[in-house]
C-alpha atoms as a PDB file:
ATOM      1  CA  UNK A   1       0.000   0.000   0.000  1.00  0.00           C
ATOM      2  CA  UNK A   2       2.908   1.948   0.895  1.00  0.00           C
ATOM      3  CA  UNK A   3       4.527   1.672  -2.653  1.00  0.00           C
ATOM      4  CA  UNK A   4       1.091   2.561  -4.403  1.00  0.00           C
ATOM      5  CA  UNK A   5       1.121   5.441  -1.958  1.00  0.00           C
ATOM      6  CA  UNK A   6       4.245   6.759  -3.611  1.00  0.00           C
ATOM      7  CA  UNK A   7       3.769   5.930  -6.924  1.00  0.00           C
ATOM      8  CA  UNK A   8       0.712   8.046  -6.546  1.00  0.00           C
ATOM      9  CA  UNK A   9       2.375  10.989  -5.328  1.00  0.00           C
ATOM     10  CA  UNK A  10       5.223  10.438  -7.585  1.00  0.00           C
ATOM     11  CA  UNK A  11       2.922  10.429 -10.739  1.00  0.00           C
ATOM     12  CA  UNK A  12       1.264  13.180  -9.499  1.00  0.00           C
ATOM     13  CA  UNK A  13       4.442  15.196  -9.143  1.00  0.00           C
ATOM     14  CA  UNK A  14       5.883  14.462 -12.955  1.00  0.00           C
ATOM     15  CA  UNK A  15       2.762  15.610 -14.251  1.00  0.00           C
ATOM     16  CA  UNK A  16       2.452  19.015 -12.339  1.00  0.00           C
ATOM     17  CA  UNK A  17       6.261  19.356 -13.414  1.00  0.00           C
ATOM     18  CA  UNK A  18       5.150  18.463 -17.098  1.00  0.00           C
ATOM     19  CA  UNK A  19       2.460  21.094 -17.010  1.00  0.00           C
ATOM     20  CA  UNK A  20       4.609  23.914 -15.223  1.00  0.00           C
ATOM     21  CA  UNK A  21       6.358  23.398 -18.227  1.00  0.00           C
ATOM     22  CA  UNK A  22       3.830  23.222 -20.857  1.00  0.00           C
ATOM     23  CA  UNK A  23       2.184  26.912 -19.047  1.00  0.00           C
ATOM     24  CA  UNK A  24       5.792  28.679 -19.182  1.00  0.00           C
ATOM     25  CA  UNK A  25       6.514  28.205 -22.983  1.00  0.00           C
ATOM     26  CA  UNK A  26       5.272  31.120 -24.919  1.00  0.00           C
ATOM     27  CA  UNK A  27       1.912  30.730 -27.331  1.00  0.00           C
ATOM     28  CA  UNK A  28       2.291  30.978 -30.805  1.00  0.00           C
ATOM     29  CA  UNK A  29       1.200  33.867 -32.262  1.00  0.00           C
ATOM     30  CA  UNK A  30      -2.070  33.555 -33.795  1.00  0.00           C
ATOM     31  CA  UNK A  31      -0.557  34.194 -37.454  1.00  0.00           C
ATOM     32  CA  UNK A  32       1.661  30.990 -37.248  1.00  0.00           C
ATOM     33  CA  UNK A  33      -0.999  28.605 -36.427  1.00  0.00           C
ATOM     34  CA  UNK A  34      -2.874  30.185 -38.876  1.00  0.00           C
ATOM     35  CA  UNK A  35      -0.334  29.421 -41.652  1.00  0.00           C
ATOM     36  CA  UNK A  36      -0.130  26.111 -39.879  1.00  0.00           C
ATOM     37  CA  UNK A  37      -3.503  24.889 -40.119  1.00  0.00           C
ATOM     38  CA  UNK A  38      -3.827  26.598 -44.183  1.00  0.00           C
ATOM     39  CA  UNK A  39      -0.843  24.477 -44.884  1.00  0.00           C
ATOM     40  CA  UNK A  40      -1.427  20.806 -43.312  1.00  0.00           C
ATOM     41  CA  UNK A  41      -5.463  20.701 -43.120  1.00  0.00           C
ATOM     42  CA  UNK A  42      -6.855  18.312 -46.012  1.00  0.00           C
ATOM     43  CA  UNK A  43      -8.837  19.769 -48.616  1.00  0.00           C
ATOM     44  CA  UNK A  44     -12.426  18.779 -49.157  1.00  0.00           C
ATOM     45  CA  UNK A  45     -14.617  19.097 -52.339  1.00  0.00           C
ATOM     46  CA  UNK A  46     -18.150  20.362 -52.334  1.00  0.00           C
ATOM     47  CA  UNK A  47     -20.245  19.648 -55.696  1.00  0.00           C
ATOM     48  CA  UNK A  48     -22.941  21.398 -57.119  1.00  0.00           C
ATOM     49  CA  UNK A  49     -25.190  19.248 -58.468  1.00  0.00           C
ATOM     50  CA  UNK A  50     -27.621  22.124 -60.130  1.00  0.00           C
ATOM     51  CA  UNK A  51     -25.008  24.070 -61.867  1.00  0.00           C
ATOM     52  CA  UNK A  52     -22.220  20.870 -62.141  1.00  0.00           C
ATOM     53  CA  UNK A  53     -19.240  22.648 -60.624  1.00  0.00           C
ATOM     54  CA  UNK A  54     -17.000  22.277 -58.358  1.00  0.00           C
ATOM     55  CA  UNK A  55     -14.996  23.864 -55.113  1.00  0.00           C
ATOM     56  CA  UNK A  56     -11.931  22.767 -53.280  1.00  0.00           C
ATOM     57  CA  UNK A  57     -12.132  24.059 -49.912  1.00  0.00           C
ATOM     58  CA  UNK A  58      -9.965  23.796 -46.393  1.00  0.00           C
ATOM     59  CA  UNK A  59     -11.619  21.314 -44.084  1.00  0.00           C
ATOM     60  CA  UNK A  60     -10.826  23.140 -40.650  1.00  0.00           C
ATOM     61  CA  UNK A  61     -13.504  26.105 -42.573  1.00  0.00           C
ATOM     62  CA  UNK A  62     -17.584  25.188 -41.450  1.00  0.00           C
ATOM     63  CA  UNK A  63     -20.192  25.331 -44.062  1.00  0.00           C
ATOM     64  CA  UNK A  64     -22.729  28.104 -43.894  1.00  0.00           C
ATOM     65  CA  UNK A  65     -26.466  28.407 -43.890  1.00  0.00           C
ATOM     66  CA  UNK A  66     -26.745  30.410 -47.155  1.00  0.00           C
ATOM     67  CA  UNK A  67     -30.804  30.203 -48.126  1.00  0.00           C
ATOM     68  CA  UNK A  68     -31.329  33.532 -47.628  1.00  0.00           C
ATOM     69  CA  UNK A  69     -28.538  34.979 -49.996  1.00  0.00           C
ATOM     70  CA  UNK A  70     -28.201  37.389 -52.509  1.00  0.00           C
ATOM     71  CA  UNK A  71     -27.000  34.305 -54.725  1.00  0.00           C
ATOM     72  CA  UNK A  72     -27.789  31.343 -56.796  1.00  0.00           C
ATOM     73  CA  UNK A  73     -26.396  27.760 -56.743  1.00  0.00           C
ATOM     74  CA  UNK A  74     -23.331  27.140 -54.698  1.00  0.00           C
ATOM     75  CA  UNK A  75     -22.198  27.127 -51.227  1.00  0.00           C
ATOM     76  CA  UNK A  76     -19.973  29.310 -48.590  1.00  0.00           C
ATOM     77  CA  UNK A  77     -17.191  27.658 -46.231  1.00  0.00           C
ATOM     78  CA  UNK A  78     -16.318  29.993 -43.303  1.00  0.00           C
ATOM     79  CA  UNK A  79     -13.549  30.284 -40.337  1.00  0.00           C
ATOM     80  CA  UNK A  80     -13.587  32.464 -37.536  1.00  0.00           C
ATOM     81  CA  UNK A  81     -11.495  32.375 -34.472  1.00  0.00           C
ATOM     82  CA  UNK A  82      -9.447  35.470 -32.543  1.00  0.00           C
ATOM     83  CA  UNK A  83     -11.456  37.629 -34.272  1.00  0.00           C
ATOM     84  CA  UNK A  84     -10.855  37.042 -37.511  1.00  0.00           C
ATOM     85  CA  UNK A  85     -13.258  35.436 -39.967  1.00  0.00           C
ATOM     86  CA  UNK A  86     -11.865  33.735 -43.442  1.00  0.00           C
ATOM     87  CA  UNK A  87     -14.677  32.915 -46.196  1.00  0.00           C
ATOM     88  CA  UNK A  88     -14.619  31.022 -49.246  1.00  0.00           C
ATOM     89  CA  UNK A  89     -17.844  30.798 -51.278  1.00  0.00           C
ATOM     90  CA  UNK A  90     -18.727  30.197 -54.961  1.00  0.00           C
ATOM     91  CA  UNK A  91     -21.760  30.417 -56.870  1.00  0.00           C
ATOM     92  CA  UNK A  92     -23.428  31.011 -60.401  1.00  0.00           C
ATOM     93  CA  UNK A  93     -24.353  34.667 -61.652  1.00  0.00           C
ATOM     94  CA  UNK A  94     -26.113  35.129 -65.200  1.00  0.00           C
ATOM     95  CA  UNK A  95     -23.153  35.422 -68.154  1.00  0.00           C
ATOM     96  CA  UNK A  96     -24.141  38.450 -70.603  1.00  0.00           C
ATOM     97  CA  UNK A  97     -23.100  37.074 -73.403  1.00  0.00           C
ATOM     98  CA  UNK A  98     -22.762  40.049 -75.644  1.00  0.00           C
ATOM     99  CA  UNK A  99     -19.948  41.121 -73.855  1.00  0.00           C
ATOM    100  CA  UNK A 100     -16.462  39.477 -74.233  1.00  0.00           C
ATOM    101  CA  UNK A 101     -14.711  38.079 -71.180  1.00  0.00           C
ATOM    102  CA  UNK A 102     -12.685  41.842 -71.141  1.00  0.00           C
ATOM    103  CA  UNK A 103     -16.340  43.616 -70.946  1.00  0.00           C
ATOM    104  CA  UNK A 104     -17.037  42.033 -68.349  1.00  0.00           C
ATOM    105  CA  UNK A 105     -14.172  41.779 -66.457  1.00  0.00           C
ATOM    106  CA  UNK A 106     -13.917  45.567 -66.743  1.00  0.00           C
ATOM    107  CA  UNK A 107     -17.667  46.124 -66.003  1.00  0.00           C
ATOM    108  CA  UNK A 108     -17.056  44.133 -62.551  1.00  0.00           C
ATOM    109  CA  UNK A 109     -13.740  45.314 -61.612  1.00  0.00           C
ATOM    110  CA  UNK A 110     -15.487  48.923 -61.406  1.00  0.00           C
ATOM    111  CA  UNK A 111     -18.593  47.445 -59.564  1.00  0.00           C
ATOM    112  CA  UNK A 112     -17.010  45.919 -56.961  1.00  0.00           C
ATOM    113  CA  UNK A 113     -13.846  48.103 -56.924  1.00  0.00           C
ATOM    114  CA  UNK A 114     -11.180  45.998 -57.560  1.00  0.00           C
ATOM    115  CA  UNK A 115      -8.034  47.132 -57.496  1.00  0.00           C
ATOM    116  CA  UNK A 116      -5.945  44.592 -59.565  1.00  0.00           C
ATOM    117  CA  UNK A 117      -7.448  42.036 -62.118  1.00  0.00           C
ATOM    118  CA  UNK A 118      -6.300  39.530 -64.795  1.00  0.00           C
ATOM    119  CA  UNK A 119      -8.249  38.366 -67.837  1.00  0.00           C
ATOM    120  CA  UNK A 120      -7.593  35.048 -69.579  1.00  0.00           C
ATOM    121  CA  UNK A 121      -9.730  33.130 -72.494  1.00  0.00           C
ATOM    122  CA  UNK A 122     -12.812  32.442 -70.769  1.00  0.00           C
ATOM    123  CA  UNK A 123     -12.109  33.552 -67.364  1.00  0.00           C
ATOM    124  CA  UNK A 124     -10.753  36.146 -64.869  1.00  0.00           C
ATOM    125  CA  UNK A 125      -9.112  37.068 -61.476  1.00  0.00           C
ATOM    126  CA  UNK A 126      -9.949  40.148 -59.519  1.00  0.00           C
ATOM    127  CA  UNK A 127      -8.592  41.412 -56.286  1.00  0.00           C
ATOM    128  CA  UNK A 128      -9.488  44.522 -54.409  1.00  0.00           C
ATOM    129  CA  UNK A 129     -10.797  46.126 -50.610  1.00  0.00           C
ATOM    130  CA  UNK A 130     -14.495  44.634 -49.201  1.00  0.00           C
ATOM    131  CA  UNK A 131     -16.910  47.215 -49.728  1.00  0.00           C
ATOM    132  CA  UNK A 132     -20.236  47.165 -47.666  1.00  0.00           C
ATOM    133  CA  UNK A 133     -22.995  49.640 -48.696  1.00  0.00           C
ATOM    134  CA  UNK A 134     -20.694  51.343 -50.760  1.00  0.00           C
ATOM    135  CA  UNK A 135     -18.048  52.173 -47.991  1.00  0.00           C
ATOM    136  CA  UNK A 136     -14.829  49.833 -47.573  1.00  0.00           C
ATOM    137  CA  UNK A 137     -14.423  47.247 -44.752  1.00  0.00           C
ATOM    138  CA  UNK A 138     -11.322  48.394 -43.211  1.00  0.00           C
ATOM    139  CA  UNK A 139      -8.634  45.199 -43.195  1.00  0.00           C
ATOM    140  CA  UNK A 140     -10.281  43.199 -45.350  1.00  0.00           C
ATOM    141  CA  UNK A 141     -10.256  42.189 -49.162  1.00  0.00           C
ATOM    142  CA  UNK A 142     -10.987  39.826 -51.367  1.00  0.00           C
ATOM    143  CA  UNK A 143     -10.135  37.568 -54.682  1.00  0.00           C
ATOM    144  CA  UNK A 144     -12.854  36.361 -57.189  1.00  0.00           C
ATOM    145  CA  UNK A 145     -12.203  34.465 -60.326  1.00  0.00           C
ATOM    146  CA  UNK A 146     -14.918  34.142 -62.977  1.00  0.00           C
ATOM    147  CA  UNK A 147     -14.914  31.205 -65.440  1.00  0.00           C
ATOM    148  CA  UNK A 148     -17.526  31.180 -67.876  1.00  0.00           C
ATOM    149  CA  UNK A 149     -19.371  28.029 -69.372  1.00  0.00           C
ATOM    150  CA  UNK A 150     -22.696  27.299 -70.495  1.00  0.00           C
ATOM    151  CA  UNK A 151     -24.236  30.603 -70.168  1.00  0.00           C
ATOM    152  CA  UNK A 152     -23.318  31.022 -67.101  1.00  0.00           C
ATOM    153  CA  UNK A 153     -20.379  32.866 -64.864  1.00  0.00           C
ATOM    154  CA  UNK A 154     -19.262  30.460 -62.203  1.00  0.00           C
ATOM    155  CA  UNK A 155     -17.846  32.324 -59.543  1.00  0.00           C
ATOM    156  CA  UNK A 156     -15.115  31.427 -56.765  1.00  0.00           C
ATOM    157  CA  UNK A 157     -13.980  34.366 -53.894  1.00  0.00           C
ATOM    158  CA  UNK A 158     -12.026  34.100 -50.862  1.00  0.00           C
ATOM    159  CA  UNK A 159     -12.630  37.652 -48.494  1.00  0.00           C
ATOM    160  CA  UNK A 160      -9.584  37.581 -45.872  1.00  0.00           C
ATOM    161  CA  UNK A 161      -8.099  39.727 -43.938  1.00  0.00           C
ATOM    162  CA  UNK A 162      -5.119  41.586 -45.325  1.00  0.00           C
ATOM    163  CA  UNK A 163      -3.277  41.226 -41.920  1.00  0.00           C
ATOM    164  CA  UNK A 164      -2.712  37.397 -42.419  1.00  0.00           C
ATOM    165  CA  UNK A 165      -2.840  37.783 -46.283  1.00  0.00           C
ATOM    166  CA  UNK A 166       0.693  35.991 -46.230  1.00  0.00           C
ATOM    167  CA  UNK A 167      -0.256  33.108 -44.169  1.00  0.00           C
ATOM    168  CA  UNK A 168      -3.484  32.208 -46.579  1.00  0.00           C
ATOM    169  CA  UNK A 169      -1.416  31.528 -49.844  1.00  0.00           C
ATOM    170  CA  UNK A 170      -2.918  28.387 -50.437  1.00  0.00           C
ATOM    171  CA  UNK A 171      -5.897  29.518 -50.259  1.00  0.00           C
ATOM    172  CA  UNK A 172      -5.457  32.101 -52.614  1.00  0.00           C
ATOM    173  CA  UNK A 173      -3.678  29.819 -54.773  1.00  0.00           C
ATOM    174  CA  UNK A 174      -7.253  27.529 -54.454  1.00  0.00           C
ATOM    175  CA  UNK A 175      -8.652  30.420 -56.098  1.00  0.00           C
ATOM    176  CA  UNK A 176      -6.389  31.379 -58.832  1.00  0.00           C
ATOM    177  CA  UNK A 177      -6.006  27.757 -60.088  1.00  0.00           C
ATOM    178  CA  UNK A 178     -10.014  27.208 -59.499  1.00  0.00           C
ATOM    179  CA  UNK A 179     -11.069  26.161 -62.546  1.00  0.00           C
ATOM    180  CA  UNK A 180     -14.972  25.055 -62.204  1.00  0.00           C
ATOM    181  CA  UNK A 181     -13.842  21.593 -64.235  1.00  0.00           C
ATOM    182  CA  UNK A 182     -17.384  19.680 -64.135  1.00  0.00           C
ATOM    183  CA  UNK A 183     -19.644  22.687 -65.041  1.00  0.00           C
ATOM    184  CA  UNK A 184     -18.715  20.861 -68.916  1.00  0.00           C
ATOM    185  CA  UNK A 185     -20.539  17.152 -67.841  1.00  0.00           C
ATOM    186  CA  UNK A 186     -24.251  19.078 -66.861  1.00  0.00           C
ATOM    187  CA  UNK A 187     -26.371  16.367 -68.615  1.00  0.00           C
ATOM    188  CA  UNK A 188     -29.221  18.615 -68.243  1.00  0.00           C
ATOM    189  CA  UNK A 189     -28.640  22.116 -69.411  1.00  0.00           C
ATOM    190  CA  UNK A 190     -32.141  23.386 -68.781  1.00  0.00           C
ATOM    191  CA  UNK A 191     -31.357  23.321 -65.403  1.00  0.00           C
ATOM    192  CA  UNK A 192     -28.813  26.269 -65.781  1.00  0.00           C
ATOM    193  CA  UNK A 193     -31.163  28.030 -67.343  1.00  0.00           C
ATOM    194  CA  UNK A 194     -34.096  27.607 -64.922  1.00  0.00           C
ATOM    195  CA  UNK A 195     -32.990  28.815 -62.526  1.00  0.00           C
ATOM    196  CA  UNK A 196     -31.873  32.453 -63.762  1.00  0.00           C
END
């Protein structure tokens, strides 16, 4: 009983040593286990069935509730922790089709303020400050590419804030190489148009 006795106390000893230890280290700053979870978290995939696209997207981010949005088909992924909140969404918006891919990309870099943009073939990057009624959401921007298919813009954005812009490459990255690849096996193309 006597041995137990000490084991006991013994145990209990090693561990309040262990977590002396573990209290004295400094924390990380937020920005490094930021990049660290960008970095090492799998990716996920969700599917559209409607619309046929698709979105890679981090798995630590939570899907949102997004019924009552301004837009169609599509999802939103969201993170937010010390204050800082990291979304990814993509959706469908209605492709003009009289204008080229440069009319358009110019016509949405001015509506949304964008402040650098690159056009290729069929699609487009833009990058620039939230705006919110018109007024900009101090430390915080945003990237959108548009890839156009089947009469229809699909639509990818990431809105971060610019403070950890450098930690989120891959997720930036995500966007730029986003490509939208099943929105060309839609077996039923009415359904793109039904719903706009």
């Amino acid at each position: 009983m006597r041995k137990l006795l000490s084991a006991f106390f013994a145990f209990l000893l090693i561990a309040g040593i262990f977590e002396w230890i573990r209290n004295t280290q400094p924390e990380q700053p937020f920005c490094n286990v930021l990049r660290e979870a960008v970095n090492s978290c799998p990716l996920a995939e969700y599917h559209d069935t409607t619309f046929g696209f698709t979105m890679t997207y981090p798995t630590f981010m939570h899907r949102e509730d997004t019924k009552n949005d301004h837009f169609i088909g599509g999802a939103r992924f969201t993170y937010w922790d010390h204050w800082v909140k990291i979304t990814m969404e993509c959706h469908v918006s209605k492709d003009r089709k009289e204008l080229t891919t440069m009319q358009t990309a110019r016509w949405i870099v001015r509506k949304l303020h964008a402040s650098k943009w690159r056009v290729g073939h069929d699609a487009f990057v833009i990058d620039g400050r939230m705006y919110e009624g018109g007024r900009p959401i101090e430390g915080y921007s945003y990237r959108r590419k548009y890839v156009r298919g089947r009469g229809v813009w699909y639509v990818c954005t990431l809105y971060y804030p610019d403070l950890y812009k450098n930690d989120l490459t891959r997720l930036l990255r995500l966007v730029n190489r986003w490509d939208a690849h099943e929105s060309k096996k839609i077996s039923n193309e009415s359904a793109i148009y039904g719903y706009l």
